[in-house]
N, C-alpha and C. Protein backbone atom coordinates (compact mmCIF):
# COMPACT_ATOMS: atom_id res chain seq x y z
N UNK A 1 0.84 -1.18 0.00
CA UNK A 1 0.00 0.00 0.00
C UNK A 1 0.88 1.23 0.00
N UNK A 2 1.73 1.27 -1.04
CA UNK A 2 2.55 2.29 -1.40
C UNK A 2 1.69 3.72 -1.01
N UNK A 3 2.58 4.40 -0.31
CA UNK A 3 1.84 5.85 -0.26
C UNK A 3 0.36 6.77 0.41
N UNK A 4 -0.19 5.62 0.93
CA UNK A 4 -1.30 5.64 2.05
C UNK A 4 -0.94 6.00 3.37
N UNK A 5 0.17 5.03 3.61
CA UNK A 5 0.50 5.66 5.19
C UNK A 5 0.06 4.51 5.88
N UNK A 6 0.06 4.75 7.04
CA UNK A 6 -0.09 3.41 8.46
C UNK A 6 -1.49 3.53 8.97
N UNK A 7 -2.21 5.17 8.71
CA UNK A 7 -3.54 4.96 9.04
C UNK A 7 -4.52 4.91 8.01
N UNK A 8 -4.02 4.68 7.15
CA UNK A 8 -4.52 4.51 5.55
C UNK A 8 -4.52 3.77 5.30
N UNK A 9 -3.42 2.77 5.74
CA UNK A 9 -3.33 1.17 5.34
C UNK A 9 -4.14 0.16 6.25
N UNK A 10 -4.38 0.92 7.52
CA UNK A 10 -5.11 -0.12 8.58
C UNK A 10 -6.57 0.36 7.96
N UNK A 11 -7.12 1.30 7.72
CA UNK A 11 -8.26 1.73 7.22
C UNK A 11 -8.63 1.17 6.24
N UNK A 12 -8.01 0.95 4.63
CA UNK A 12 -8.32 0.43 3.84
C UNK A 12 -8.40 -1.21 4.00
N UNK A 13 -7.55 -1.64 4.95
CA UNK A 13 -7.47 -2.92 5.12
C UNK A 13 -8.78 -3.77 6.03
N UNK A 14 -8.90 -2.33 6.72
CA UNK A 14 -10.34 -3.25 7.58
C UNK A 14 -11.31 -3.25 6.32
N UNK A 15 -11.62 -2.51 5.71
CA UNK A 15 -12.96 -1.91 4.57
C UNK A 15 -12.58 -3.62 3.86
N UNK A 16 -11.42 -3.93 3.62
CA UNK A 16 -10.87 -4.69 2.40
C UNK A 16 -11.19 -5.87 2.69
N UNK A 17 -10.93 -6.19 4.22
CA UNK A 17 -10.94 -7.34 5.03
C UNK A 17 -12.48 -7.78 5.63
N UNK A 18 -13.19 -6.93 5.46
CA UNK A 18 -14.69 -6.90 5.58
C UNK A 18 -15.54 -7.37 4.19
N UNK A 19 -14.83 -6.64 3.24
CA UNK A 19 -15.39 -7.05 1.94
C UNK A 19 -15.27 -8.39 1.54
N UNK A 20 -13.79 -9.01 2.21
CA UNK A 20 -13.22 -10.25 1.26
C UNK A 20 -14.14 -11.17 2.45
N UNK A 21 -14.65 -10.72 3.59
CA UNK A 21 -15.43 -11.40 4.65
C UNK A 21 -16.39 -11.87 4.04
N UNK A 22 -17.28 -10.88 3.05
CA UNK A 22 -18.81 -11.23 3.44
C UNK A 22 -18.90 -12.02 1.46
N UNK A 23 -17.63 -11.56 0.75
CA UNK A 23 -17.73 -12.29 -0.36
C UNK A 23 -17.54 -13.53 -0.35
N UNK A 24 -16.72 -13.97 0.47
CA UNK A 24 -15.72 -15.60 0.84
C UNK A 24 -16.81 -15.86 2.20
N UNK A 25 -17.67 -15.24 2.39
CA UNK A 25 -18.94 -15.71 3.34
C UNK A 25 -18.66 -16.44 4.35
N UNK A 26 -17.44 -16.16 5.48
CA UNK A 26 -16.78 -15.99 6.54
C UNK A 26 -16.92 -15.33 7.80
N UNK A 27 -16.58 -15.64 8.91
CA UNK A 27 -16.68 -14.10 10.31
C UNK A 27 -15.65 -14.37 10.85
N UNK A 28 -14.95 -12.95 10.72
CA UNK A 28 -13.78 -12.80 11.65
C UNK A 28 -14.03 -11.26 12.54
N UNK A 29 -13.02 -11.35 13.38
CA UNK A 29 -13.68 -10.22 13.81
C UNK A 29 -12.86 -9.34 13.26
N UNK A 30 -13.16 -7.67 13.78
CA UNK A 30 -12.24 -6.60 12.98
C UNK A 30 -10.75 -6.67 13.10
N UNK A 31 -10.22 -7.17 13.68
CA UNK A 31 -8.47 -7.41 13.68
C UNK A 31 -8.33 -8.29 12.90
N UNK A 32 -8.96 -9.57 12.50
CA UNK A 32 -8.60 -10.16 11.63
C UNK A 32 -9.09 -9.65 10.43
N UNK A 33 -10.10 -8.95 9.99
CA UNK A 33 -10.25 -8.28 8.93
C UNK A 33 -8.93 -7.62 8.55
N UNK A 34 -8.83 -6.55 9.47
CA UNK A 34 -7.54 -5.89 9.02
C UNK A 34 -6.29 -5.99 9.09
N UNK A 35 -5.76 -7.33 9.24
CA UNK A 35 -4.88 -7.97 9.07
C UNK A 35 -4.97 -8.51 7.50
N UNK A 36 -5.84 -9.14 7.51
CA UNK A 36 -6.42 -9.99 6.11
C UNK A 36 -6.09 -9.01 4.83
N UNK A 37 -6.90 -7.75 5.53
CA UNK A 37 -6.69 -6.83 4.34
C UNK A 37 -5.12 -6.30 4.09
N UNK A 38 -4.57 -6.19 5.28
CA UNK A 38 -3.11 -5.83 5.01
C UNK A 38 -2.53 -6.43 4.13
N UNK A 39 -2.75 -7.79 4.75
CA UNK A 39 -1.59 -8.68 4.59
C UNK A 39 -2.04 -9.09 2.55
N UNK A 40 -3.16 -9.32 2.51
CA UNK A 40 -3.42 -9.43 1.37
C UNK A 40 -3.04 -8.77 0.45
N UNK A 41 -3.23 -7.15 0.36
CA UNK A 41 -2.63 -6.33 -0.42
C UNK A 41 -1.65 -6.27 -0.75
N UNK A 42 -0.84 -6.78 0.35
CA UNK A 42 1.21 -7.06 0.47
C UNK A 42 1.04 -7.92 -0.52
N UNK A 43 0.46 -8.95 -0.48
CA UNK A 43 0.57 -10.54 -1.43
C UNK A 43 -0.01 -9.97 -2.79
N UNK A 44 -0.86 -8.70 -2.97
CA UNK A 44 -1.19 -8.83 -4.36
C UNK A 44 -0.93 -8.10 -4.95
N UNK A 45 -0.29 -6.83 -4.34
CA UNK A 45 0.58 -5.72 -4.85
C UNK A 45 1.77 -6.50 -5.67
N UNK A 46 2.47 -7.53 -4.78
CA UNK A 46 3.44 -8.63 -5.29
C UNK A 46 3.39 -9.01 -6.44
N UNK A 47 2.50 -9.66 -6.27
CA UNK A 47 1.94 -10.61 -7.70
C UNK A 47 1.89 -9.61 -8.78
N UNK A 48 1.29 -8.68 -8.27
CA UNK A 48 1.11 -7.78 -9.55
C UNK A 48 1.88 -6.93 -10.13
N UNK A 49 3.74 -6.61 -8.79
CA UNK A 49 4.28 -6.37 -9.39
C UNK A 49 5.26 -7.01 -10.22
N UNK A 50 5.48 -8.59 -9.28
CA UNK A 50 5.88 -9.58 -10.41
C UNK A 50 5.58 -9.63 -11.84
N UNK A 51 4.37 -9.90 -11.99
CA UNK A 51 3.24 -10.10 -13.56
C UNK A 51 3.96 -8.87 -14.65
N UNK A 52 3.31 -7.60 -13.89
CA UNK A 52 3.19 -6.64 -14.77
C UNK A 52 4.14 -5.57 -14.62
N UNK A 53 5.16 -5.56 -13.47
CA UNK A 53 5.90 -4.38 -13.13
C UNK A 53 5.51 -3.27 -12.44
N UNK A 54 3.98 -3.18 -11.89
CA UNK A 54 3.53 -1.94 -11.35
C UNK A 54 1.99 -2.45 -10.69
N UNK A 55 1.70 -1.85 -9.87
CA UNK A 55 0.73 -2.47 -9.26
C UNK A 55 -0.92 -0.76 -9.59
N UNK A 56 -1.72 -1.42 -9.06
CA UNK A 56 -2.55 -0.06 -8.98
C UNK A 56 -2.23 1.21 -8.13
N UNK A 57 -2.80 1.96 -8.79
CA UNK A 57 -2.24 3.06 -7.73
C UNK A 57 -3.76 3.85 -6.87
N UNK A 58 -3.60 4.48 -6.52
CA UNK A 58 -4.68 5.23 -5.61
C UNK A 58 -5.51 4.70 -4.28
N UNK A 59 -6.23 5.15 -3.83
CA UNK A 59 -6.89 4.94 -2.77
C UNK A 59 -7.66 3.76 -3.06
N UNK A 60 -8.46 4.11 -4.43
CA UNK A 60 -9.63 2.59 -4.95
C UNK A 60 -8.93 1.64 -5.38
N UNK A 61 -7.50 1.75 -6.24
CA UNK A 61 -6.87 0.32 -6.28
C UNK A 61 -6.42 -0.14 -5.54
N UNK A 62 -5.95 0.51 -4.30
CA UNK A 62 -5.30 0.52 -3.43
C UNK A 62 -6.28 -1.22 -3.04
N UNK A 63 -7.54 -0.56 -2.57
CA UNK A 63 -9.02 -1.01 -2.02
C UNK A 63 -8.86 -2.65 -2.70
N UNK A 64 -9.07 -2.28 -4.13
CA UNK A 64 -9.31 -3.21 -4.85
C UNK A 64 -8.44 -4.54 -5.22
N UNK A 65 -7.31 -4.15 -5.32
CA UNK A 65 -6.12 -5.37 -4.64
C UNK A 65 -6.03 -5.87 -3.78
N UNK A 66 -6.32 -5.22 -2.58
CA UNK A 66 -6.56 -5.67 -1.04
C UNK A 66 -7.50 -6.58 -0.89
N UNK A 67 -8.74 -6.04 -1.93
CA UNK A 67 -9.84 -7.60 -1.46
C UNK A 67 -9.68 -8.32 -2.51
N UNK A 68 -8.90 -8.18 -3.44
CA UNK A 68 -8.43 -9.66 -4.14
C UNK A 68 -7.29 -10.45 -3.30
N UNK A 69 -6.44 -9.67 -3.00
CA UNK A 69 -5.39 -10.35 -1.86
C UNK A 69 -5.83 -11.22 -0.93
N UNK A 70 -7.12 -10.24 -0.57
CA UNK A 70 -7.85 -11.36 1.10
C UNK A 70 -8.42 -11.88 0.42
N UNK A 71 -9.05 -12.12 -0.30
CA UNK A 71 -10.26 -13.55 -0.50
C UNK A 71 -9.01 -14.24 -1.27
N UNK A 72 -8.07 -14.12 -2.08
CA UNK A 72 -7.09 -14.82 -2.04
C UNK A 72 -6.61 -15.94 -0.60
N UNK A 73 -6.12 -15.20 0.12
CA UNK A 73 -5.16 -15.69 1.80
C UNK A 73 -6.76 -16.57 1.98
N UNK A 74 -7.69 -16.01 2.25
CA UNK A 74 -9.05 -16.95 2.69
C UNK A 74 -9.04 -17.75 2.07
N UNK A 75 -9.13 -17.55 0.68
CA UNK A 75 -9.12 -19.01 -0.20
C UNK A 75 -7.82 -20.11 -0.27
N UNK A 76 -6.87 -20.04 0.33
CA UNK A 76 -5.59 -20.74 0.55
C UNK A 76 -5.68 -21.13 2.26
N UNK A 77 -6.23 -20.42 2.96
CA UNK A 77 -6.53 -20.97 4.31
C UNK A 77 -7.44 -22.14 4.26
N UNK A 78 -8.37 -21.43 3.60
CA UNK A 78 -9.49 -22.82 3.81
C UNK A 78 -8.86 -24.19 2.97
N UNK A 79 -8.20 -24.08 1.93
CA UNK A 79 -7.16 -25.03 1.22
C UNK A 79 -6.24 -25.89 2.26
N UNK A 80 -6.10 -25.16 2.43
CA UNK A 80 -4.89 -25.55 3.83
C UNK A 80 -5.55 -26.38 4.81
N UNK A 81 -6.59 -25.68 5.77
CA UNK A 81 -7.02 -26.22 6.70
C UNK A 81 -8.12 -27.21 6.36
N UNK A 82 -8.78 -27.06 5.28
CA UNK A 82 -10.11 -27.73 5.00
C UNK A 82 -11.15 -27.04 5.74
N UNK A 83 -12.18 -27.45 4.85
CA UNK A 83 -13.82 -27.01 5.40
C UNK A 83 -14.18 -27.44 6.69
N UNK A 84 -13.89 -28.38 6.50
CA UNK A 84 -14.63 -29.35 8.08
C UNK A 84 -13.81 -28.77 9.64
């Protein structure tokens, strides 16, 4: 989350981590949201600067990588751990 900042990044990350919640139809509570969202964005900013050399920029891509990142990490958790 290039350029947001630390209260920008926990902010977008809860919003992100809430979104990738109710899409991947999950409950965590708000720390793990915004972890999810952090951490996700880290993982897809990556990817994306691997792929393409540059990732999105602004506040909404910022957003929008973040909840591909988390329902990403969700979708590799539940991989991991299984449903049951």
């Amino acid at each position: 989350m290039e350029g947001i900042g630390w209260i920008g990044a926990i902010i977008i990350g809860g919003i992100a981590g809430w979104i990738a919640e109710k899409i991947m139809k999950t409950d965590h509570n708000m720390l793990m949201n915004i972890v999810m969202g952090i951490v996700g964005a880290l993982v897809a900013n990556a990817i994306l600067f691997f792929i393409f050399g540059n990732t999105l920029g602004g506040v909404i891509g910022q957003l929008i990588v973040a909840v591909i990142g988390a329902c990403l990490l969700i979708w590799i958790f539940r991989a991991i751990r299984g449903r049951g």
